[in-house]
Protein backbone atom coordinates (compact mmCIF):
# COMPACT_ATOMS: atom_id res chain seq x y z
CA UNK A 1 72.45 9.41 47.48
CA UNK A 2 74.60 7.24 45.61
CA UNK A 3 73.94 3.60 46.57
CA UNK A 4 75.56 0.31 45.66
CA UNK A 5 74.32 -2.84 46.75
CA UNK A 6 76.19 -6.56 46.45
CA UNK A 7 73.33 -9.71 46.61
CA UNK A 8 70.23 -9.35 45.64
CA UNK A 9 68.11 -11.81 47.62
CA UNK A 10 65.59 -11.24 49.61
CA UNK A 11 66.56 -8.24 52.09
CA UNK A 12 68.96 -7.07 49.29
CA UNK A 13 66.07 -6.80 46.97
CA UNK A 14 63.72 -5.04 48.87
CA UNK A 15 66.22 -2.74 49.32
CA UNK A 16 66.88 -1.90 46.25
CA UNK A 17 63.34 -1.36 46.05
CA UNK A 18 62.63 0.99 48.84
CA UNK A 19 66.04 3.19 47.75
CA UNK A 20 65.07 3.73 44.80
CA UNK A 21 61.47 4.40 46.01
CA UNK A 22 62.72 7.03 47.90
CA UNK A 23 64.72 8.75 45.22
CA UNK A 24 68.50 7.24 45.64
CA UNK A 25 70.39 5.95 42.50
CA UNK A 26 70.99 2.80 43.44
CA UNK A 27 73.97 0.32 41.41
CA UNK A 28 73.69 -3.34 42.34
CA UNK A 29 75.33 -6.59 41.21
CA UNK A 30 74.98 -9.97 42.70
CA UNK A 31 77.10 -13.74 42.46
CA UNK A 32 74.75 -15.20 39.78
CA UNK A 33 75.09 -13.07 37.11
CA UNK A 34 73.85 -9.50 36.54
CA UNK A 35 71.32 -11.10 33.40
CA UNK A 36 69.36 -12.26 36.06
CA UNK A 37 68.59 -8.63 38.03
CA UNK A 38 67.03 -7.59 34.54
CA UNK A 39 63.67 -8.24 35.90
CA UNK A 40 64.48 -5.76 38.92
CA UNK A 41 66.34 -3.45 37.20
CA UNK A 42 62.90 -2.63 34.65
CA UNK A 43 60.89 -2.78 37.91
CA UNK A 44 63.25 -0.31 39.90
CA UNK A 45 65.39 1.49 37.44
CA UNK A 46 68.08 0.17 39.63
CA UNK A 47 71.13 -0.32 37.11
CA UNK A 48 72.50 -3.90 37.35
CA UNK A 49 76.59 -3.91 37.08
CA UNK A 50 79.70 -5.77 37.82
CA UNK A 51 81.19 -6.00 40.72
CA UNK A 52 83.79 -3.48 39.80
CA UNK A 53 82.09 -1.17 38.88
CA UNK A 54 79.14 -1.53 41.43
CA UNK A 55 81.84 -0.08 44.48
CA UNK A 56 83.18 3.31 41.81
CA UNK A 57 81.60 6.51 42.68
CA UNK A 58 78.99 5.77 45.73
CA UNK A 59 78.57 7.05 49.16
CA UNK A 60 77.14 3.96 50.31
CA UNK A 61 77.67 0.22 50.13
CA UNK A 62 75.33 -2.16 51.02
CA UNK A 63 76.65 -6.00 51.54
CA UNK A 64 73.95 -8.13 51.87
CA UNK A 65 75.21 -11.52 51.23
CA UNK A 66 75.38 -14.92 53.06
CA UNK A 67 78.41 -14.83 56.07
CA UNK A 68 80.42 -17.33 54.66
CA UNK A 69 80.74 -15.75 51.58
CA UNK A 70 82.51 -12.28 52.75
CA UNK A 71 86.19 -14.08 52.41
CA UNK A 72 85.79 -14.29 49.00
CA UNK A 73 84.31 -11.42 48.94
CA UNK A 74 86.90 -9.32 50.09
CA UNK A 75 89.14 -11.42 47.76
CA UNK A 76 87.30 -9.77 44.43
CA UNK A 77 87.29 -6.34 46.13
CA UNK A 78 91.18 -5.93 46.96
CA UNK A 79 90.89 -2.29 48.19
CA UNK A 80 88.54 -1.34 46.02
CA UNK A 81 86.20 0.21 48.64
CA UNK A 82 86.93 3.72 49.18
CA UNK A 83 87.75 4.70 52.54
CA UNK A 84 85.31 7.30 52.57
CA UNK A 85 82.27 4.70 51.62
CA UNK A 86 80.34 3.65 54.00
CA UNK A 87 79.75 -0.14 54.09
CA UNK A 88 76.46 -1.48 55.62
CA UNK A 89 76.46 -4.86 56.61
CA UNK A 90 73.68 -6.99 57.34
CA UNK A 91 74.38 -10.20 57.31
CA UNK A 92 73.79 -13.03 60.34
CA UNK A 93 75.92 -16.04 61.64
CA UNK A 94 74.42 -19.76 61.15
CA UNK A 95 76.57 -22.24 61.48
CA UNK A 96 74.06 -24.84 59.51
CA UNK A 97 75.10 -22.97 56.59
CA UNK A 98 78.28 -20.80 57.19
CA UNK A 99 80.02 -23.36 59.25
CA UNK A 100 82.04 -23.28 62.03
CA UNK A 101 84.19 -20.25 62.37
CA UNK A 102 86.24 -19.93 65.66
CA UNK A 103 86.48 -16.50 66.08
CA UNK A 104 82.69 -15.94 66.07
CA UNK A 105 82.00 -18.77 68.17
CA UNK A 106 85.05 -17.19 70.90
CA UNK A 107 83.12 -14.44 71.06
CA UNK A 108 84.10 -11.81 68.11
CA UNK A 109 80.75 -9.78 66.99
CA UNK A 110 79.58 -10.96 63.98
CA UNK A 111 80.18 -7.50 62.02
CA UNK A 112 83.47 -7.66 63.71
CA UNK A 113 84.60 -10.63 61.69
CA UNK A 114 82.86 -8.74 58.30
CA UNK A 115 84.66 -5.71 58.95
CA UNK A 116 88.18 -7.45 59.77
CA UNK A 117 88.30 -9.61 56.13
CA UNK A 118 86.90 -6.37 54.41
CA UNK A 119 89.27 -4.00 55.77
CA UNK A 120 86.95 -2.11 55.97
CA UNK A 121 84.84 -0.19 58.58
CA UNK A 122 80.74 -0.93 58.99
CA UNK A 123 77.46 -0.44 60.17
CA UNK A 124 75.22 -3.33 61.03
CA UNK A 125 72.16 -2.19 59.87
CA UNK A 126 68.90 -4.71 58.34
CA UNK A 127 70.19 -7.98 60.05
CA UNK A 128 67.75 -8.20 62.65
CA UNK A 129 64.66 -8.03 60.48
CA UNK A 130 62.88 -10.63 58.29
CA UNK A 131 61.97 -9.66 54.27
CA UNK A 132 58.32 -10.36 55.10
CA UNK A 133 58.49 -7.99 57.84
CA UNK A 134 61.26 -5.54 56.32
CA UNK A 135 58.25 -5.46 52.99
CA UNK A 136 55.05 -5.42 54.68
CA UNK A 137 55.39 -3.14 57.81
CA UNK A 138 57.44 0.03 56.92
CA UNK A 139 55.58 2.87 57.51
CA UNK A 140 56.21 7.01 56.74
CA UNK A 141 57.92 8.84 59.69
CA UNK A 142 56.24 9.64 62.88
CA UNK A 143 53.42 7.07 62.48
CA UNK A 144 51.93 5.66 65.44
CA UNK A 145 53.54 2.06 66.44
CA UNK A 146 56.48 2.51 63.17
CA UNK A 147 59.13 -0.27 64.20
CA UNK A 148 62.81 0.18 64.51
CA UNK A 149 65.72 -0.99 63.60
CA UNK A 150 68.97 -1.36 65.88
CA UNK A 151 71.84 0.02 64.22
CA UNK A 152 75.77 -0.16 64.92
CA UNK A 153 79.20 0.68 64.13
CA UNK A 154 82.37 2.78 65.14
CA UNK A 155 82.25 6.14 62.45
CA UNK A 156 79.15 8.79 63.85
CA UNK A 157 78.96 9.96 60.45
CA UNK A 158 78.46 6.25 58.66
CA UNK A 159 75.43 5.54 61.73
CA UNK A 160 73.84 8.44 60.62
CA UNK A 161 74.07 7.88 56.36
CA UNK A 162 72.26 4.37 57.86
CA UNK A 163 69.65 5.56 59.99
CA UNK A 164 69.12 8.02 57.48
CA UNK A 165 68.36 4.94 55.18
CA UNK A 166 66.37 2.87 57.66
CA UNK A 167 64.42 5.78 57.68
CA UNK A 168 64.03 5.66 53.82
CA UNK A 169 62.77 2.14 54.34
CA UNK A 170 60.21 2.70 56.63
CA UNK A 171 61.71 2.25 60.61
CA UNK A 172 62.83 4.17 62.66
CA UNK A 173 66.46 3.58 63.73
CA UNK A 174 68.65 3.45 67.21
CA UNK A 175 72.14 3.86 67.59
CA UNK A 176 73.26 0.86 69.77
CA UNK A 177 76.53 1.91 70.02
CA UNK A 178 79.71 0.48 68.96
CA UNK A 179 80.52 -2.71 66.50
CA UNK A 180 81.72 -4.04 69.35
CA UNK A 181 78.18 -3.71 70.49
CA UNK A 182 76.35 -4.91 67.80
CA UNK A 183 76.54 -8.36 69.24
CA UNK A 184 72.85 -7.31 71.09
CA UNK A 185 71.38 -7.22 67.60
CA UNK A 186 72.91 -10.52 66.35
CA UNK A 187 70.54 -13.79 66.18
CA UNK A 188 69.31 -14.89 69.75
CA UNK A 189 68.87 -11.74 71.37
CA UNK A 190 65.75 -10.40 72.12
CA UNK A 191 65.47 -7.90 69.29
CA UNK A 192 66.19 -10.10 66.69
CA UNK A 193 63.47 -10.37 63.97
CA UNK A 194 60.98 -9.25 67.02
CA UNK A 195 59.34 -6.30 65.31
CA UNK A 196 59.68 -3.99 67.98
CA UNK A 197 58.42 -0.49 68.29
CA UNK A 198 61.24 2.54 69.10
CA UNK A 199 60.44 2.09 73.05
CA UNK A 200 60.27 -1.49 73.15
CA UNK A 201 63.62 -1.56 71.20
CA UNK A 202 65.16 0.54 73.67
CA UNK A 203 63.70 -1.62 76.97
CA UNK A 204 64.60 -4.76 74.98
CA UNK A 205 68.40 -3.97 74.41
CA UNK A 206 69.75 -4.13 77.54
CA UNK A 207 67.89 -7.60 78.15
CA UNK A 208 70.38 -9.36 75.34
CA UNK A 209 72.53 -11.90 77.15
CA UNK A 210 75.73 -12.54 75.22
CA UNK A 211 75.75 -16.22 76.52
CA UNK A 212 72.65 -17.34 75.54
CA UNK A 213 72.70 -16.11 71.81
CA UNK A 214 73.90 -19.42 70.41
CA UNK A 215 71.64 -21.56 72.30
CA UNK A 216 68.19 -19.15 71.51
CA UNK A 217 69.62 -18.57 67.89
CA UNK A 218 69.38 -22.58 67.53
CA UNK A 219 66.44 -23.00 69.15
CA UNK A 220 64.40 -20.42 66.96
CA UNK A 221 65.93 -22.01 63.95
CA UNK A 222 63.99 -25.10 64.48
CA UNK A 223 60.60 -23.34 63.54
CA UNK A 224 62.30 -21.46 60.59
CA UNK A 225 64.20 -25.10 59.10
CA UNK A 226 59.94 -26.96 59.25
CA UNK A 227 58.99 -24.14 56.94
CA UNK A 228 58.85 -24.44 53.50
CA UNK A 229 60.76 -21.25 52.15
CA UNK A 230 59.51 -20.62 48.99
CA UNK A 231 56.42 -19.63 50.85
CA UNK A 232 58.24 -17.44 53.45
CA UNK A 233 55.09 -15.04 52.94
CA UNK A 234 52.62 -17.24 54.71
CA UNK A 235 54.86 -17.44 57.75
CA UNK A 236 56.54 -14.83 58.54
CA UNK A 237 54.58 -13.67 60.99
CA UNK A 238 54.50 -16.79 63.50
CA UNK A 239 58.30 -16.76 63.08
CA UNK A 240 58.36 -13.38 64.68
CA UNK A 241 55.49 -14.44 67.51
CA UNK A 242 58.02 -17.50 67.44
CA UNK A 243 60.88 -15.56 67.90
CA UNK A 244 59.31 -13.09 70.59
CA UNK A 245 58.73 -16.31 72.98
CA UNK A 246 61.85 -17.74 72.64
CA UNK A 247 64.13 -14.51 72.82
CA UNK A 248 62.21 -13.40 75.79
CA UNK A 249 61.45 -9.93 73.84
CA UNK A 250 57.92 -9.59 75.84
């Protein structure tokens, strides 16, 4: 498969990584300056291009880029993005670094908002796990205990080019329904950054309460903001025990 991919941090990375891996051709770009992907491009074979030309001939597109920077995003692109791309966005909503933005906080699914300023239909797909997690615990198909990955969005055929690729990765995936629905995936509900298993995923989704996303999603940031994140390896895994407590994902 043909795969593009815009930020490479640390989920965008290990993407690129596991696509590659797993036998896609994989384009990616990022808002630093393609000079510094040179390192993953020899390590990959990943081929490290502008942002033009990262979005030309590719079946998928993978966004994985801070929230508050899809506006100017979508700026760059124009219409670009061909309608018959599939855009997979995984990006989360914290207002200690995106700031305020109304329609979120009134209620508007995060991948809502992503999908309105792209103009462009997506899948939310890779938000809900963390890089140490999303590196470490991927396992091949039908292993005992694998851990999945919600995944959402309006087009059948773009869910199933992304579960396809969660898959790749290592997880297995679930269809959660709608973008509208994707809300139960977003930070503060109980299957976010959880590491659940395909039947606790499934028990654990109808627990999410939209009204007490905001309130959960600042309370497990406190752990995450006393960590020092340069050494996001040594902790990963007590932010997930962290997260599993206050979520309520037991």
């Amino acid at each position: 498969m043909k795969i593009g991919i815009i930020g490479a941090g640390q989920i965008g990375a290990i993407l690129i990584t596991q696509y590659t891996k797993a036998g896609h051709q994989v384009k990616m770009t990022n808002a630093s300056g393609i000079g510094k992907l040179k390192k993953l491009e020899d390590e990959t074979g990943a081929k490290a291009v502008s942002l033009t030309e990262v979005v030309n001939d590719i079946e998928v597109l993978v966004v994985s880029i801070p929230l508050i920077e899809i506006p100017k995003l979508s700026k760059s692109l124009g219409q670009s993005i061909s309608a018959n791309t599939v855009v997979i966005d995984t990006a989360n909503y914290y207002p200690i670094r995106d700031g305020q933005i109304d329609e979120i906080e009134n209620g508007m699914p995060e991948s809502v908002w992503v999908s309105n300023h792209l103009q462009h239909h997506v899948v939310k797909a890779y938000n809900n796990i963390l890089s140490g997690s999303l590196v470490q615990s991927g396992l091949p198909h039908g292993s005992y205990a694998r851990l999945a990955l919600p995944v959402s969005g309006d087009d059948p055929h773009a869910k199933a080019l992304a579960m396809n690729l969660v898959n790749d990765s290592g997880f297995d995936a679930l269809d959660i329904g709608s973008l509208q629905d994707s809300w139960r995936q977003q930070p503060g509900s109980p299957v976010y950054c959880t590491d659940l298993s395909l039947p606790q995923l499934k028990k654990a989704i109808p627990k999410a309460k939209k009204e007490l996303l905001a309130e959960r999603r600042e309370l497990a940031l406190q752990f995450i903001l006393k960590q020092n994140p340069e050494h996001w390896m040594d902790w990963w895994k007590d932010c997930v025990l962290n997260n599993r407590m206050v979520f309520e994902s037991y």
